[in-house]
Structures are given as structure tokens and as C-alpha cells.
C-alpha atoms as a PDB file:
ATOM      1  CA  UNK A   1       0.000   0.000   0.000  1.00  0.00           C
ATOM      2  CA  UNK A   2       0.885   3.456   0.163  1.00  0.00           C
ATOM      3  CA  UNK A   3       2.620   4.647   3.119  1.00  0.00           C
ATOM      4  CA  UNK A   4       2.340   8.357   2.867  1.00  0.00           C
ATOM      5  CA  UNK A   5       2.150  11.331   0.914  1.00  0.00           C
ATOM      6  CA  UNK A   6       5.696  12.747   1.803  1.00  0.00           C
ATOM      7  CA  UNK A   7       8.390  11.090   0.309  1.00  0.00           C
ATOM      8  CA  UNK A   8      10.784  10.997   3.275  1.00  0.00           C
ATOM      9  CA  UNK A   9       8.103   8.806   4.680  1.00  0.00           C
ATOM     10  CA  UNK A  10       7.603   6.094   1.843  1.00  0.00           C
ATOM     11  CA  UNK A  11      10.398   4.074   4.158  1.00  0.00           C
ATOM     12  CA  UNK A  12       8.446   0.514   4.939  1.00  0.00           C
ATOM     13  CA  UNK A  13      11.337  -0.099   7.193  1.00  0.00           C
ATOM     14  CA  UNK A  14       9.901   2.091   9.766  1.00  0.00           C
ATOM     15  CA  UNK A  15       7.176   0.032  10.424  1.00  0.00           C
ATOM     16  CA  UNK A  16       7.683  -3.368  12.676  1.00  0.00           C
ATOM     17  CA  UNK A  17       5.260  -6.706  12.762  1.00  0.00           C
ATOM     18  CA  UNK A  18       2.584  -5.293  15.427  1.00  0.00           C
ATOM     19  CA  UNK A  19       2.808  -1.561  15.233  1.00  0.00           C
ATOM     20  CA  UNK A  20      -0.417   0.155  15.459  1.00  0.00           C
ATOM     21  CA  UNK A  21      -1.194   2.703  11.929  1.00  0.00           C
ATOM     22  CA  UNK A  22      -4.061   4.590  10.609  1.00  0.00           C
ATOM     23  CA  UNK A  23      -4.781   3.439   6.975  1.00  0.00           C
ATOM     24  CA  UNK A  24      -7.505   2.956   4.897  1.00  0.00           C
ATOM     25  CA  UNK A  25      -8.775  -0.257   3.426  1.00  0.00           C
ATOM     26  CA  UNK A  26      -8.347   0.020  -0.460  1.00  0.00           C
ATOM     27  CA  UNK A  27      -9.266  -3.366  -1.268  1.00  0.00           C
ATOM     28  CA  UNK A  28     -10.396  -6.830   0.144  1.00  0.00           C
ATOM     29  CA  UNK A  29      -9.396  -9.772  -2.080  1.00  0.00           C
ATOM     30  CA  UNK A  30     -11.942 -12.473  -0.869  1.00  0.00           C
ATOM     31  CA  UNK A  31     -10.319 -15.304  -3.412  1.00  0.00           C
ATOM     32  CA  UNK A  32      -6.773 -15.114  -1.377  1.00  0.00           C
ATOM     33  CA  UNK A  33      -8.056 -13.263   2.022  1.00  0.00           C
ATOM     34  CA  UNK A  34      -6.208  -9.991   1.616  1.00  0.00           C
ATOM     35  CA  UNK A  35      -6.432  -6.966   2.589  1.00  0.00           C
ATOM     36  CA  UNK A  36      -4.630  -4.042   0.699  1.00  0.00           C
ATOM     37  CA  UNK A  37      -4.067  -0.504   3.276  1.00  0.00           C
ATOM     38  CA  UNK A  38      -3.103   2.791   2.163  1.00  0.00           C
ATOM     39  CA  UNK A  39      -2.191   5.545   4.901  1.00  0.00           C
ATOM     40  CA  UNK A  40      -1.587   7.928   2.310  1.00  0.00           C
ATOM     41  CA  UNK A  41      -5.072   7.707   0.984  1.00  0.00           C
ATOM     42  CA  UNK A  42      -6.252   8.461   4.725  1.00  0.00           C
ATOM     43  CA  UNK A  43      -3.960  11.582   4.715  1.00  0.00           C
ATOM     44  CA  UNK A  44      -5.741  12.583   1.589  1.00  0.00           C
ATOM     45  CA  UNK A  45      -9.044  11.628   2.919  1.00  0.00           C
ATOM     46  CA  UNK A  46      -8.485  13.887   5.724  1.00  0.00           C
ATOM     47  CA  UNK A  47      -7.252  16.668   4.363  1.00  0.00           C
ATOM     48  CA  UNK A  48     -10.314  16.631   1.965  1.00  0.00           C
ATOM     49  CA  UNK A  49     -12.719  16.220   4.787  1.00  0.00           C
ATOM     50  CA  UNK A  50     -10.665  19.016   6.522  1.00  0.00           C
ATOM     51  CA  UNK A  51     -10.770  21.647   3.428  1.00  0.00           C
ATOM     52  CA  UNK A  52     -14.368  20.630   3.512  1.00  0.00           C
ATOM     53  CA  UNK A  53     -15.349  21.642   6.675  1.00  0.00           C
ATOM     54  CA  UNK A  54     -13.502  24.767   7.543  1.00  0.00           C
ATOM     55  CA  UNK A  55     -12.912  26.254   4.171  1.00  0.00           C
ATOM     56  CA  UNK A  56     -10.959  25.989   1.294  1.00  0.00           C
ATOM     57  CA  UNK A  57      -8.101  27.719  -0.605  1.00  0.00           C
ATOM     58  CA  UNK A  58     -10.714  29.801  -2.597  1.00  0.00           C
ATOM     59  CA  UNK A  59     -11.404  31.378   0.681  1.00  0.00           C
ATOM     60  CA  UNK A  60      -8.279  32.950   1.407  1.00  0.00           C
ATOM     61  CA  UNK A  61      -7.361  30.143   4.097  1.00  0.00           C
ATOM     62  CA  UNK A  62      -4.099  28.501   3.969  1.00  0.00           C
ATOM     63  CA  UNK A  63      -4.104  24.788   4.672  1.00  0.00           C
ATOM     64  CA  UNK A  64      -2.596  25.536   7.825  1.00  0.00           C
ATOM     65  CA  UNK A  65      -5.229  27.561   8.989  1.00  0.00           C
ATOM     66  CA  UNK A  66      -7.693  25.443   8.233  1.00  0.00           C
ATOM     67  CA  UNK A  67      -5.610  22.351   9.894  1.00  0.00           C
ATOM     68  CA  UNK A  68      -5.151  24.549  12.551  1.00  0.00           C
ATOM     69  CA  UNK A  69      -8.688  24.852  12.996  1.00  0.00           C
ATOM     70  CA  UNK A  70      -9.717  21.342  12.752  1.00  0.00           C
ATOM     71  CA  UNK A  71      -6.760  20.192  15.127  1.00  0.00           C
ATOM     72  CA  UNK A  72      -8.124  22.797  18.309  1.00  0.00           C
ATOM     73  CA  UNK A  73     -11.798  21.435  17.039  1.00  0.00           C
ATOM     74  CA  UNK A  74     -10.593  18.140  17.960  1.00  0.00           C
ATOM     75  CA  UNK A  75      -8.857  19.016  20.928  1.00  0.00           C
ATOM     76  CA  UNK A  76     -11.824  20.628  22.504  1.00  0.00           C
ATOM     77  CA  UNK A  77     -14.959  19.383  20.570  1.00  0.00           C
ATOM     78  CA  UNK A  78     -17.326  21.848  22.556  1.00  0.00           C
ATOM     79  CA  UNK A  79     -15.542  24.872  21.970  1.00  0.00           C
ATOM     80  CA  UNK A  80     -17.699  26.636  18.740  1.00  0.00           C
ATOM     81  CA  UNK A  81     -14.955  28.871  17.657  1.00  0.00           C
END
């Protein structure tokens, strides 16, 4: 699968038999019970849902802005601002 969107981090070797990742499931093979994960299709998931929901670059907002945003959101879901 894909293992991130940055290049530095396409490095399977930094993963070890047991460590915990966020992915998303790209594909189930039922004939040979696999399953194919991509954590850089999460990261782009993410960043969609992100650009969604607090703006996007048509707005004026930089993508760290509107990271920003969602990452206090998510830190204190019942603050509004």
C-alpha cells in the first residue's frame, strides 16, 4: 500500500510486525483473504474532509489555517470557535 504522501516517509522499514497505523482499506481480495491498506489515501481523505469543513483555498485560508482549525476542534470538541 501506500505509506504516505511525503516522500521521506515512503520508508516501509519504519514500520515493525505489530505496530499500530491509521490506513484505509483500499481493497479486500476475498479469493486469497487480503487486505490491501493505504495511509496515504487516509492523509488525503483527511485533508479533503478538513478543506471541507472549515474552508478551502478559494477562501483565502491557507491549509494551515484550516488544519489549525480542525486540530483545536478536535482538541476541545465543545468549543464553537
Amino acid at each position: 500500500g501506500d505509506l504516505s504522501r511525503d516522500r521521506s516517509e515512503q520508508r516501509p522499514e519504519r514500520f515493525s510486525v505489530g505496530d499500530k497505523v491509521d490506513a484505509k482499506v483500499t481493497n479486500i481480495d476475498r479469493n486469497t483473504r487480503k487486505v490491501s491498506l493505504s495511509i496515504k489515501a487516509k492523509e488525503v481523505d483527511e485533508e479533503k474532509e478538513a478543506v471541507a469543513q472549515y474552508g478551502s483555498s478559494d477562501s483565502g485560508a491557507s491549509l494551515g489555517d484550516i488544519l489549525g482549525a480542525a486540530l483545536r476542534a478536535k482538541e476541545d470538541p465543545e468549543d464553537e470557535n
